[in-house]
C-alpha atoms as a PDB file:
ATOM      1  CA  UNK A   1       0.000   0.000   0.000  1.00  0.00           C
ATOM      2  CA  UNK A   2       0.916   3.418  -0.838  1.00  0.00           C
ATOM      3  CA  UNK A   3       0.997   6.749   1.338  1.00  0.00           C
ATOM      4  CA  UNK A   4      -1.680   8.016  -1.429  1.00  0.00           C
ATOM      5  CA  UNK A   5      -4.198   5.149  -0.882  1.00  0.00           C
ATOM      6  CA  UNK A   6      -3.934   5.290   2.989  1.00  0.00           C
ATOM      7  CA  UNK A   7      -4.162   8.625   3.342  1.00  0.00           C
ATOM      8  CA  UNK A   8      -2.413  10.910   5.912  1.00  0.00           C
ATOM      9  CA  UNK A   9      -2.914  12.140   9.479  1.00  0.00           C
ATOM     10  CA  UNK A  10      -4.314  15.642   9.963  1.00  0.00           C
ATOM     11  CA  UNK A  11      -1.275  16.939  11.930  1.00  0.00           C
ATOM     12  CA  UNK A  12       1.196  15.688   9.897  1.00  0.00           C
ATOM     13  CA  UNK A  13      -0.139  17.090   6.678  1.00  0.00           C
ATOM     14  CA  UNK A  14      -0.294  20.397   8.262  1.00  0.00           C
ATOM     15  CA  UNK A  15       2.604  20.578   9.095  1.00  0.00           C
ATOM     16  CA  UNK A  16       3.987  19.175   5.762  1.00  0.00           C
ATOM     17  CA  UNK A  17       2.402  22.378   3.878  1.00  0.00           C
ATOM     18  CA  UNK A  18       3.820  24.351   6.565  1.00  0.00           C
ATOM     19  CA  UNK A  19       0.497  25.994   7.569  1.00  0.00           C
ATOM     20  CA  UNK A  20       2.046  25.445  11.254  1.00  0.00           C
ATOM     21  CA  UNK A  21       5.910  25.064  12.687  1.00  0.00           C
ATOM     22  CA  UNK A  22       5.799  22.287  14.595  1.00  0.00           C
ATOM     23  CA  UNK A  23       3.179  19.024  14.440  1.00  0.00           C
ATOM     24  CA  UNK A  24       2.330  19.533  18.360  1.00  0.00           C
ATOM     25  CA  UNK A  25       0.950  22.941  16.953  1.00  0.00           C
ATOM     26  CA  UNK A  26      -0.666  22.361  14.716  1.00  0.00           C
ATOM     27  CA  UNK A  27      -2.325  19.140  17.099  1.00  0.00           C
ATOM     28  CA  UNK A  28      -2.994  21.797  19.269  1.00  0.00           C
ATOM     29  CA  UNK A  29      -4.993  23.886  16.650  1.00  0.00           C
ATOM     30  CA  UNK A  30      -7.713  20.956  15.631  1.00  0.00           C
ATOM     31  CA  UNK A  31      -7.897  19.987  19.611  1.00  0.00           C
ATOM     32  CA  UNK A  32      -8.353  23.765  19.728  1.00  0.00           C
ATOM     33  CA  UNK A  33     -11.545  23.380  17.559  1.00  0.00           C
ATOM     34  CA  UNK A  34     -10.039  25.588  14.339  1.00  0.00           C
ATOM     35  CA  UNK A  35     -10.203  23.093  11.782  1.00  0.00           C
ATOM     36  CA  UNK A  36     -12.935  22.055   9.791  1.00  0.00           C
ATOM     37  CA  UNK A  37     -12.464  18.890   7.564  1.00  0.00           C
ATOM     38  CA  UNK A  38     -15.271  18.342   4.070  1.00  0.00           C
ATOM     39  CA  UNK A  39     -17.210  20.433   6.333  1.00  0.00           C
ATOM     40  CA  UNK A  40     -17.461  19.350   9.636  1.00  0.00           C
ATOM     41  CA  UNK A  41     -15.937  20.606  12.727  1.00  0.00           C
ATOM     42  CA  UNK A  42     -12.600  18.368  13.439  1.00  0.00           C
ATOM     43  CA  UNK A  43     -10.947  17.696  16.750  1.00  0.00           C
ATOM     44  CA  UNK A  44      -9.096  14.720  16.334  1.00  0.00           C
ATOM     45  CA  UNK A  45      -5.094  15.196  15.207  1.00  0.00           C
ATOM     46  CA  UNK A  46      -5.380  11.434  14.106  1.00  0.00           C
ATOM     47  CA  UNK A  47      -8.110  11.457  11.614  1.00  0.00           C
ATOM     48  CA  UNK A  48      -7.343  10.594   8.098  1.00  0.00           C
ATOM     49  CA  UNK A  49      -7.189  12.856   4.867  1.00  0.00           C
ATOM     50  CA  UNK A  50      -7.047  11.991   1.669  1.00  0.00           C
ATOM     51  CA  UNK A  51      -6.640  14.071  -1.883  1.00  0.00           C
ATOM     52  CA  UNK A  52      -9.634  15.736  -2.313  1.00  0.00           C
ATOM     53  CA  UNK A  53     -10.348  16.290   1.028  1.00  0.00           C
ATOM     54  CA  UNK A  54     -11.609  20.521   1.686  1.00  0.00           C
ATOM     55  CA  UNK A  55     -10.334  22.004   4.963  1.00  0.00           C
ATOM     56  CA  UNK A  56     -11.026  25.405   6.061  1.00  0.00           C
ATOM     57  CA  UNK A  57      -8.220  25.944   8.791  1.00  0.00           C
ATOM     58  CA  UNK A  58      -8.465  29.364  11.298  1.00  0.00           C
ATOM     59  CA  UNK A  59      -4.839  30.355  12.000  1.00  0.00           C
ATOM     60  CA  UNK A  60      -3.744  34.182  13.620  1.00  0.00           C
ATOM     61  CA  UNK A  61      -7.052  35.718  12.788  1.00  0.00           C
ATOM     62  CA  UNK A  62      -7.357  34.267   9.293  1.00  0.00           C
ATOM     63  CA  UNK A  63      -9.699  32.002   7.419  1.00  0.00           C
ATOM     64  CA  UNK A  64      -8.113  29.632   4.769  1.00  0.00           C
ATOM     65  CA  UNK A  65     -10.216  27.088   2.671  1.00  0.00           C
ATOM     66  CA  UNK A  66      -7.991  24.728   0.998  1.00  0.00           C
ATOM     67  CA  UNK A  67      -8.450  21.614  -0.894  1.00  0.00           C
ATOM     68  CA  UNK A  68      -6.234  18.825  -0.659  1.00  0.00           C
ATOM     69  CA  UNK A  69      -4.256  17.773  -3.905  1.00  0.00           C
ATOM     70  CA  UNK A  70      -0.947  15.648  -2.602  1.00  0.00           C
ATOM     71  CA  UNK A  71       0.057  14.416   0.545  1.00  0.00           C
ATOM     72  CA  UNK A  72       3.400  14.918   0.869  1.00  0.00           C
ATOM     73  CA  UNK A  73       6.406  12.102   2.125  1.00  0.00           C
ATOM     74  CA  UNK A  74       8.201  15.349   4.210  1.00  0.00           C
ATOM     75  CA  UNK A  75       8.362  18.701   5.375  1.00  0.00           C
ATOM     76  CA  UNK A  76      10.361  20.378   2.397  1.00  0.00           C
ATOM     77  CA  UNK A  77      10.705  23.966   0.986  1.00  0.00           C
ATOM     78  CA  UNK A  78       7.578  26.196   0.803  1.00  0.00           C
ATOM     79  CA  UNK A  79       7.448  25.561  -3.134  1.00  0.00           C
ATOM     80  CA  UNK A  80       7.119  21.979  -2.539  1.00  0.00           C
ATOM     81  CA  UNK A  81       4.269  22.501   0.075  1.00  0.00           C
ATOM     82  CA  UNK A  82       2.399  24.505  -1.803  1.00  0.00           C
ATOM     83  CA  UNK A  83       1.885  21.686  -3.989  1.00  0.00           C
ATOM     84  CA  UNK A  84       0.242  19.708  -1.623  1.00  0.00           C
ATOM     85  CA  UNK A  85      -3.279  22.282  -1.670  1.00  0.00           C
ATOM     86  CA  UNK A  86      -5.210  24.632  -3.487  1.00  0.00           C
ATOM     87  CA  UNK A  87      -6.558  27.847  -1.663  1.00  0.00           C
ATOM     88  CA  UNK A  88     -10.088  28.539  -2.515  1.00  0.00           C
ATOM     89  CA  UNK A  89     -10.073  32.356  -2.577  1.00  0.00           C
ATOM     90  CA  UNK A  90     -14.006  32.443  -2.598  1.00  0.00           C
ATOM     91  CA  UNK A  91     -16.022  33.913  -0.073  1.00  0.00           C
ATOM     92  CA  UNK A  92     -14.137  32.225   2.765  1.00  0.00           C
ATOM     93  CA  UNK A  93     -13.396  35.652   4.633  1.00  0.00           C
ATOM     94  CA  UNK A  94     -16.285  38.066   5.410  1.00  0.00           C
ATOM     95  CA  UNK A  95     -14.313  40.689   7.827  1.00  0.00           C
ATOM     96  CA  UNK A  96     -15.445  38.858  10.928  1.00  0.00           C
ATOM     97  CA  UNK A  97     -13.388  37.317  13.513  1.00  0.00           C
ATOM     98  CA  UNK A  98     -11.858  33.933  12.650  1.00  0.00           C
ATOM     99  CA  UNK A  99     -13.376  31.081  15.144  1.00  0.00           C
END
């Protein structure tokens, strides 16, 4: 079995498209009740996510609704984590407080 077919936990692939610095932050975040995973409220650092998964993820203030395109095998340069998701610019801010 591949990394692809299994899928990925939610901390890790966080933290491999550097949306946080550390996994323990970004495990703190979705214990924290800021991540939202194909819609529903997430708070479980261990749950699964596959390509074509949609997160919206509160971080600092900001709303970010991504889609998830690769997985990733490591944390590597910003230009290789920003292959791992596409930002859905639509809507996702209205000017109120992030969650």
């Amino acid at each position: 079995m591949t990394a692809e077919s299994d899928g990925l936990r939610l901390d890790k692939w966080l933290f491999h498209a550097r949306l946080f610095k550390s996994r323990g932050l970004a495990a703190s975040r979705i214990e924290g009740g800021g991540i939202r995973l194909n819609g529903q409220p997430c708070r479980k650092p261990g749950k699964t996510v596959r390509p074509g998964d949609k997160l919206v993820v509160s971080i600092r203030g900001h709303v970010r609704s991504l889609e998830i395109l690769g997985l990733g095998l490591r944390r590597g340069p910003a230009p290789e984590a920003r292959k791992l998701y596409r930002e859905d610019d639509s809507g996702t801010e209205d000017g109120s407080p992030a969650i």
